[in-house]
Each structure stands twice: as C-alpha cells, then as structure tokens.
N, C-alpha and C. Protein backbone atom coordinates (compact mmCIF):
# COMPACT_ATOMS: atom_id res chain seq x y z
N UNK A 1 0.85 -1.16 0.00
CA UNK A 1 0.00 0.00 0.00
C UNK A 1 0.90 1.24 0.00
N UNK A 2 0.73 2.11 -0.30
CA UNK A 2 1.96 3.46 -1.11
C UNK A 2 0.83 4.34 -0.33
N UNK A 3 1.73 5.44 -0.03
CA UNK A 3 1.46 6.31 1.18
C UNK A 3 0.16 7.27 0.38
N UNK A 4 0.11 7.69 -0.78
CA UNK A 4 -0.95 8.00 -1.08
C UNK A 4 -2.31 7.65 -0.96
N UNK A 5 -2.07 6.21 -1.14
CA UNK A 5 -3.33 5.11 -1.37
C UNK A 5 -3.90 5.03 0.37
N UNK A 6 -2.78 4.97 1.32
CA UNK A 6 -3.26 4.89 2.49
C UNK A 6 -3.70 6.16 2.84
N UNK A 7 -3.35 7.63 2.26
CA UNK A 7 -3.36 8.65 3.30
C UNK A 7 -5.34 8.70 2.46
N UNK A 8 -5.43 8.35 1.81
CA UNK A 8 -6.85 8.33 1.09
C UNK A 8 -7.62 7.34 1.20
N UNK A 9 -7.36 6.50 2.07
CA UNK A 9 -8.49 5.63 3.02
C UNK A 9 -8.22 6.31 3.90
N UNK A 10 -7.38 6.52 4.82
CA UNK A 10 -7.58 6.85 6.17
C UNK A 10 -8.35 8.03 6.25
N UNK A 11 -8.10 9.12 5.09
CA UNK A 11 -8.86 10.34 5.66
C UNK A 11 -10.36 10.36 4.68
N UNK A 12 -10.53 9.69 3.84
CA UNK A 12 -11.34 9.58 3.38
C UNK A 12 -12.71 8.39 3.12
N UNK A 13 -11.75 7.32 3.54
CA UNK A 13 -13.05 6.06 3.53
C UNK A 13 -13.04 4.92 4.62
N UNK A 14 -11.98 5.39 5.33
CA UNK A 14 -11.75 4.63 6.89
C UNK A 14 -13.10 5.43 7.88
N UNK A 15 -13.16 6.71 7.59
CA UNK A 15 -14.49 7.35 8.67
C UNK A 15 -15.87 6.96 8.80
N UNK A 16 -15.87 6.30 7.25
CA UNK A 16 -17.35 5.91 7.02
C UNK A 16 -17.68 4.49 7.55
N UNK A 17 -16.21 3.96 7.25
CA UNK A 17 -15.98 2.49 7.75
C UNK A 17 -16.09 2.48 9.08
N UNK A 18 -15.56 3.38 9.95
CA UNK A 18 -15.75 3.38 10.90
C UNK A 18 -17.40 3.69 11.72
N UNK A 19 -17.92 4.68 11.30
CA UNK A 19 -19.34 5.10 11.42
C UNK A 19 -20.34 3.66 11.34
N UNK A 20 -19.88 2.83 9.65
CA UNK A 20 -21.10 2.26 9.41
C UNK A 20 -20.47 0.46 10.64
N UNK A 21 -19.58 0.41 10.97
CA UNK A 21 -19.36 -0.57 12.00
C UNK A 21 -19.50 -0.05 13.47
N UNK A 22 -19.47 0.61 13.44
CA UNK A 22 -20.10 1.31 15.15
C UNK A 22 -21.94 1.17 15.47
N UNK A 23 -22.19 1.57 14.32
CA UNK A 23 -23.93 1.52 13.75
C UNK A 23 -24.26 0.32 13.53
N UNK A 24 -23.93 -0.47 13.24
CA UNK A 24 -24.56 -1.63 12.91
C UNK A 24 -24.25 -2.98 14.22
N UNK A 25 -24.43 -4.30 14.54
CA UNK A 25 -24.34 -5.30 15.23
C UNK A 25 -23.45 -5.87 14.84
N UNK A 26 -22.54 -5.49 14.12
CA UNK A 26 -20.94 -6.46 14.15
C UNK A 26 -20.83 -6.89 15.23
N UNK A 27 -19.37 -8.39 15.35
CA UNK A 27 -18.76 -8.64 16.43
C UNK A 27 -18.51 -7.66 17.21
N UNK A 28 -17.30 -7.83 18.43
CA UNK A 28 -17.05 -6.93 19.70
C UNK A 28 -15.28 -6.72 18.58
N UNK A 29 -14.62 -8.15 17.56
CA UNK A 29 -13.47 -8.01 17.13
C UNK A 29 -13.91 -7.05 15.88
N UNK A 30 -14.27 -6.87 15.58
CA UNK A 30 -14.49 -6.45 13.91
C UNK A 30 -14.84 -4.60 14.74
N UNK A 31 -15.39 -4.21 15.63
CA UNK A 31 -15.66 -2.63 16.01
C UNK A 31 -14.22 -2.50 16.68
N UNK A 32 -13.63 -3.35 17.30
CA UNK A 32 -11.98 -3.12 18.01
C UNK A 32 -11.14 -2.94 17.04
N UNK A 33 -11.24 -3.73 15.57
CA UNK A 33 -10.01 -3.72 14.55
C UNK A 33 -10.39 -2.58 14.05
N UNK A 34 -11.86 -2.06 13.74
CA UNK A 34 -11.87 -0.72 12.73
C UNK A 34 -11.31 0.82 13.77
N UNK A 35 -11.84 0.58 14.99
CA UNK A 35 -11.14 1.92 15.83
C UNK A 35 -9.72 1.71 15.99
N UNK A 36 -9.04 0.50 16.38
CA UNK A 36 -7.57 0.27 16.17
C UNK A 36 -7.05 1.19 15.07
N UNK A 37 -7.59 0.54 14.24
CA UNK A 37 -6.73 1.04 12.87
C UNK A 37 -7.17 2.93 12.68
N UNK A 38 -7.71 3.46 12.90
CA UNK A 38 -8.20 4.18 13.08
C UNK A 38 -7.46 5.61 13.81
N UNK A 39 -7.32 4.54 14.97
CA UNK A 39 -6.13 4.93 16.48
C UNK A 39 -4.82 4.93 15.83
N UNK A 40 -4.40 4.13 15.14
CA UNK A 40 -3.14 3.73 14.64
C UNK A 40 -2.70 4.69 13.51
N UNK A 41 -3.80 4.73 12.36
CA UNK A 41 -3.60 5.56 11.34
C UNK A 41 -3.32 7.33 11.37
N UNK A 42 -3.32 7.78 12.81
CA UNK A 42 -3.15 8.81 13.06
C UNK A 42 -1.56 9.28 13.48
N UNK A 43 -0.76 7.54 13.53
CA UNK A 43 0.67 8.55 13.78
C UNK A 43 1.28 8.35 12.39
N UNK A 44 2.17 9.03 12.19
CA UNK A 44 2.68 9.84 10.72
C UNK A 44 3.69 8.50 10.25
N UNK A 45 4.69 7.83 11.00
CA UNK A 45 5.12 6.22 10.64
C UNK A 45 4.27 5.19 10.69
N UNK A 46 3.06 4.98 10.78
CA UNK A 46 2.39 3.72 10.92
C UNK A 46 2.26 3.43 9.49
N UNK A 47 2.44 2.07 9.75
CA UNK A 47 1.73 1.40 8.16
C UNK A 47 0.63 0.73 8.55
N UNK A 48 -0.71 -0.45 7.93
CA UNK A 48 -1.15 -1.64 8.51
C UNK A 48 -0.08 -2.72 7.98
N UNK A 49 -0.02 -3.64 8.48
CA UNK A 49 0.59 -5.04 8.53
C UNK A 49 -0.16 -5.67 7.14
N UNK A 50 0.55 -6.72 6.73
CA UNK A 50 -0.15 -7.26 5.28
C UNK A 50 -1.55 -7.67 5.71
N UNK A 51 -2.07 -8.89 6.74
CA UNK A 51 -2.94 -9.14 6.86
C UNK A 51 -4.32 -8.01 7.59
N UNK A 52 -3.41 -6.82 8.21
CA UNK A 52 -4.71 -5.66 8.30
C UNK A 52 -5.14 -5.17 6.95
N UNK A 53 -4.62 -4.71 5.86
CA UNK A 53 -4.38 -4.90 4.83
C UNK A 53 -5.23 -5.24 4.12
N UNK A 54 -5.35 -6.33 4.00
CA UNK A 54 -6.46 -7.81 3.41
C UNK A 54 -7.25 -7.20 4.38
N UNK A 55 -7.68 -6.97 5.53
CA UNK A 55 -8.98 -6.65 5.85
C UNK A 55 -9.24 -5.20 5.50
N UNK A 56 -8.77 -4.19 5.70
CA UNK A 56 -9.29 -3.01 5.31
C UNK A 56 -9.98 -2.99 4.07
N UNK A 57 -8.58 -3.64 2.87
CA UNK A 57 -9.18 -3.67 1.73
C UNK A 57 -10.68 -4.48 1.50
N UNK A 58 -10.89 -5.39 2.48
CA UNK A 58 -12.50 -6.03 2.42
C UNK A 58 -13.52 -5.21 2.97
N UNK A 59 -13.01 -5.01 4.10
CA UNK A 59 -14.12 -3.75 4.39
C UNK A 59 -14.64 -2.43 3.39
N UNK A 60 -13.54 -1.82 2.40
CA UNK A 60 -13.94 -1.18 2.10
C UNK A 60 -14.53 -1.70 0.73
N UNK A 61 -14.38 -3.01 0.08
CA UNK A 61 -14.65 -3.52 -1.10
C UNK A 61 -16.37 -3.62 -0.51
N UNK A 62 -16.38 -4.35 0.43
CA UNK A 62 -17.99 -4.34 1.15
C UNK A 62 -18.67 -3.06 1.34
N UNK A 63 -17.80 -2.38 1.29
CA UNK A 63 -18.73 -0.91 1.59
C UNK A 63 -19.46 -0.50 -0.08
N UNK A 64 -18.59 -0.46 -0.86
CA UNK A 64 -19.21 -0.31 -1.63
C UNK A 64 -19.69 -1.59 -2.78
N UNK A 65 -20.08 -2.31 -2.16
CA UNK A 65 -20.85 -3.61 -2.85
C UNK A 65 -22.43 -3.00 -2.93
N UNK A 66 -23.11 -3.62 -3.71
CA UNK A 66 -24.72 -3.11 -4.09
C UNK A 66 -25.15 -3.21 -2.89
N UNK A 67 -24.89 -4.52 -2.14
CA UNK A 67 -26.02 -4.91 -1.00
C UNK A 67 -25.56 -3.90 0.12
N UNK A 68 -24.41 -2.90 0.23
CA UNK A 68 -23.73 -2.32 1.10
C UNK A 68 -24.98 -0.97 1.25
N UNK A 69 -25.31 -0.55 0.19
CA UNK A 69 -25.66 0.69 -0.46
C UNK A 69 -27.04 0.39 0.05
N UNK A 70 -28.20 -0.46 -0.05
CA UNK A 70 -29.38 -0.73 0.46
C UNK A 70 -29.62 -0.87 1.76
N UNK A 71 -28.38 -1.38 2.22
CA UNK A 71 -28.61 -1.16 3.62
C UNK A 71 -28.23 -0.12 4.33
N UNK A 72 -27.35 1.22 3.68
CA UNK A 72 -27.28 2.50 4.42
C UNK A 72 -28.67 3.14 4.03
N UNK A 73 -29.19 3.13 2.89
CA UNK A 73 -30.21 3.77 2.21
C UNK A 73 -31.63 2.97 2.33
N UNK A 74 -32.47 3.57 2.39
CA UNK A 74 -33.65 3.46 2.68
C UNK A 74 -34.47 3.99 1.50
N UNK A 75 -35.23 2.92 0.72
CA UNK A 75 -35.74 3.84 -0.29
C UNK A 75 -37.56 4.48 0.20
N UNK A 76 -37.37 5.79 0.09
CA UNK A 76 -38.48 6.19 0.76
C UNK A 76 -39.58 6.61 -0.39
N UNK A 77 -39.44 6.43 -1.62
CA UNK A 77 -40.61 6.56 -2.98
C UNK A 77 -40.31 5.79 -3.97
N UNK A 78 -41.01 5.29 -4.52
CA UNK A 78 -40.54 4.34 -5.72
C UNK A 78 -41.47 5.16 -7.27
C-alpha cells in the first residue's frame, strides 16, 4: 500500500468504515479492529501489517458492494 493510497483511506473512507461498524451489530473483534486502525492511522510512521491490509481492503470492497448501499439507504418513494 503506497502512502498516497493509504493517506486516502484513512482520511477519506476509513471514517465511514468506521461510522457504518459502530452503527450496525458487528462482532465486539471487527468494532476493536476498525477503531484500532483508526487509532493507529493517526501517527505519521504507521503502516497496517499485510494481513490488516487484506482486511481493510475487504471492508472497504464491502462498503461499496450493491447490498452495502441498500442497507445504508432506505428507499423512501418508488
């Protein structure tokens, strides 16, 4: 991951990640790893590890999956 690519999740699609796992009934591990990283991504040497990595990148591939999008949104007229 190249410091660009990270500084543009962290400030840009890690918050939402974070929001929409706080909001919802995830595990107790899955709300600890997204504020971790979160906590972590704020000092200026941190990287994630390969296998945080593989999860961020799922989390955010899930965020924007179709079924991701129906469940923030509510369709209120058809």
């Amino acid at each position: 991951m190249t410091e660009a690519e990270l500084d543009e999740i962290m400030t840009l699609r890690w918050p939402v990640i974070v929001r929409r796992v706080l909001a919802s009934e995830n595990d107790a591990w899955l709300k600890g790893f997204v504020l971790s990283i979160a906590r972590n991504g704020k000092r200026r040497s941190w990287h994630p590890s390969t296998k945080q990595e593989q999860i961020m990148r799922r989390l955010i591939a899930e965020q924007h999956s179709p079924t991701a999008i129906t469940d923030v949104f509510e369709v209120i007229e058809r």
